[in-house]
C-alpha atoms as a PDB file:
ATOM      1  CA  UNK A   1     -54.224 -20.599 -29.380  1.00  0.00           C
ATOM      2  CA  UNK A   2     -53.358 -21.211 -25.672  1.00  0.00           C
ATOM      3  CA  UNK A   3     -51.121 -19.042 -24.181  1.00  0.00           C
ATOM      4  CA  UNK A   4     -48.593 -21.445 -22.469  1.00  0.00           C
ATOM      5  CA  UNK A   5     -47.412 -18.929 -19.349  1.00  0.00           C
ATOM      6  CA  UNK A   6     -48.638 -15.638 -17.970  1.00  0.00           C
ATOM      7  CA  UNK A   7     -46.884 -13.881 -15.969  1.00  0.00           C
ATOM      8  CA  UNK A   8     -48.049 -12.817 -12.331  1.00  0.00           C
ATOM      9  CA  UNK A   9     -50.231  -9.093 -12.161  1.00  0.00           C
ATOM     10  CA  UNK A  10     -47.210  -7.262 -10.841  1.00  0.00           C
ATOM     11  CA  UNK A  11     -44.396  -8.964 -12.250  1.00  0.00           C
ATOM     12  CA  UNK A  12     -43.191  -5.919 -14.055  1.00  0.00           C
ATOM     13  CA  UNK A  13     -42.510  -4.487 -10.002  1.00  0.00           C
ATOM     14  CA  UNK A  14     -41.369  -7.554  -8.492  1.00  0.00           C
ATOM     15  CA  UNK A  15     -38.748  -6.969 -10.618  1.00  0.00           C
ATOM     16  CA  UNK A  16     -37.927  -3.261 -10.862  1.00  0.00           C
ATOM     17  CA  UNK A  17     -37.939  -3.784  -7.185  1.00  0.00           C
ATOM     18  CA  UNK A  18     -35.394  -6.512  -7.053  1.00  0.00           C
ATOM     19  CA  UNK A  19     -33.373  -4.270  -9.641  1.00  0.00           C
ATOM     20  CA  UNK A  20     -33.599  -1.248  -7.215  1.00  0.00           C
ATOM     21  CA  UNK A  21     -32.450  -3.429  -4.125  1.00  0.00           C
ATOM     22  CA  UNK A  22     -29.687  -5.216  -5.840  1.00  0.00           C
ATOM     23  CA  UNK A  23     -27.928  -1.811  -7.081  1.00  0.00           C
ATOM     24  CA  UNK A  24     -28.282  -0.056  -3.312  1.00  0.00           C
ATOM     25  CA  UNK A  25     -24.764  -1.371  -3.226  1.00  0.00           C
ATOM     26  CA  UNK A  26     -23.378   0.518  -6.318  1.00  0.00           C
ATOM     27  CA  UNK A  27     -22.313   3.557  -3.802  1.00  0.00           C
ATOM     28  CA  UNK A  28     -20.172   1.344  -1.585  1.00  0.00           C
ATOM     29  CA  UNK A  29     -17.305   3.114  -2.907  1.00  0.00           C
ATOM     30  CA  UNK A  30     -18.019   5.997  -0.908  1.00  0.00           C
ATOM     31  CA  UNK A  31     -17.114   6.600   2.601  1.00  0.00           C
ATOM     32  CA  UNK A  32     -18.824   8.286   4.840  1.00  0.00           C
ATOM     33  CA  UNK A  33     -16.865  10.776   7.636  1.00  0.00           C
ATOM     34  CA  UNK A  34     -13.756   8.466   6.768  1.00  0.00           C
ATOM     35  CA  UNK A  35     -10.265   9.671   6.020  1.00  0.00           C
ATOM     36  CA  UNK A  36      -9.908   9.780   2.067  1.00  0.00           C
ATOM     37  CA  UNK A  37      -6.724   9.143   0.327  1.00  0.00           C
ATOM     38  CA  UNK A  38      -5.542  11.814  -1.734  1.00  0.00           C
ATOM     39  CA  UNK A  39      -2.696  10.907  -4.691  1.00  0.00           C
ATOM     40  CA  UNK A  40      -0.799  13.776  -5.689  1.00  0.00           C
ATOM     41  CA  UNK A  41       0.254  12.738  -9.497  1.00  0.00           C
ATOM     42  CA  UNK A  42       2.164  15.890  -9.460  1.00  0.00           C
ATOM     43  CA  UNK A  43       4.786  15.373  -6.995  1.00  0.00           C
ATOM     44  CA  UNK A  44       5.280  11.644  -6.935  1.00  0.00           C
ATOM     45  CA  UNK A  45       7.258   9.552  -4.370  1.00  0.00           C
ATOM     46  CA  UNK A  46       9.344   6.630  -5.075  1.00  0.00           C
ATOM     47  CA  UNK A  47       9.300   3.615  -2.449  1.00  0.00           C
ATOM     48  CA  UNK A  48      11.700   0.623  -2.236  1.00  0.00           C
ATOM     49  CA  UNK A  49       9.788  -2.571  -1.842  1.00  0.00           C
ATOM     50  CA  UNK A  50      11.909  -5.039   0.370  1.00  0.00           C
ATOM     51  CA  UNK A  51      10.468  -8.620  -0.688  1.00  0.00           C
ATOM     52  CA  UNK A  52       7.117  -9.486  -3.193  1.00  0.00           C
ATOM     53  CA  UNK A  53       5.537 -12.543  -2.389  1.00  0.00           C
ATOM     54  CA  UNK A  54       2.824 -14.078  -4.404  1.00  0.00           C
ATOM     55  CA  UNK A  55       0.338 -16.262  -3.126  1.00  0.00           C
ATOM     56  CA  UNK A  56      -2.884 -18.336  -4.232  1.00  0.00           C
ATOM     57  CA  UNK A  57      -1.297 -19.299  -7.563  1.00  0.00           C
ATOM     58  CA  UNK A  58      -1.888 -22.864  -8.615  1.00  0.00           C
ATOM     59  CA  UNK A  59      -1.116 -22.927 -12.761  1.00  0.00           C
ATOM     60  CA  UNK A  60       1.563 -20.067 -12.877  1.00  0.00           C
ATOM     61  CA  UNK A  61       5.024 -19.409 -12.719  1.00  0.00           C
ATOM     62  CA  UNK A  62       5.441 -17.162  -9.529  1.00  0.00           C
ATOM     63  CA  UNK A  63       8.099 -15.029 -11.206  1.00  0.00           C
ATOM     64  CA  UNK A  64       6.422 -14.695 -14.422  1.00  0.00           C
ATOM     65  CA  UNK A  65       3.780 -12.733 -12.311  1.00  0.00           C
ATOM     66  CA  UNK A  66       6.007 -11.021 -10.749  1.00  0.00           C
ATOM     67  CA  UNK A  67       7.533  -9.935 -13.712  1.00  0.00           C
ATOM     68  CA  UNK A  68       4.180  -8.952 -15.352  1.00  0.00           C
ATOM     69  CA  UNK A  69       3.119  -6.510 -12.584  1.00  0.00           C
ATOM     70  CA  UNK A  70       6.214  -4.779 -13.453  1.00  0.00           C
ATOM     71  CA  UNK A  71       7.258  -4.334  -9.574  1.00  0.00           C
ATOM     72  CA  UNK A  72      10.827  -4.946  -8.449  1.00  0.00           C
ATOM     73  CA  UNK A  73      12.198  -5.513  -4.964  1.00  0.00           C
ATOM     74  CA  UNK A  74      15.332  -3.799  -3.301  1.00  0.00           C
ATOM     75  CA  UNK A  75      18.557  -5.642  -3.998  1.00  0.00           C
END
């Protein structure tokens, strides 16, 4: 039989090296010399949100997403 495709001599790297440069990214979560934000679950704080806005919806009721998120503005 024919084979109908080979693949090229280093394929197997071409790839593993596309993999590796792809996932350089994966750290981007981590900042270098930058202030870090530290959440105390201990002692929280309570905050009174003034207005909620939602934008960018096209096929849903603005309230019902409001009402989802489970925020709730100062009355």
């Amino acid at each position: 039989m024919k084979k109908l495709y080979t693949a090229p001599k280093y394929f197997k790297q071409i790839v593993l090296g596309l993999f590796l440069l792809l996932t350089v990214g994966a750290n981007a979560q981590i900042t270098i010399g930058g202030d870090s934000i530290i959440v105390d679950y201990a002692s929280p704080t309570e905050y009174e949100i003034a207005a909620i806005t939602v934008d960018g919806v096209q096929f849903y009721d603005k309230g019902i997403i409001v009402m989802l998120s489970g925020l709730s503005h100062w009355r």
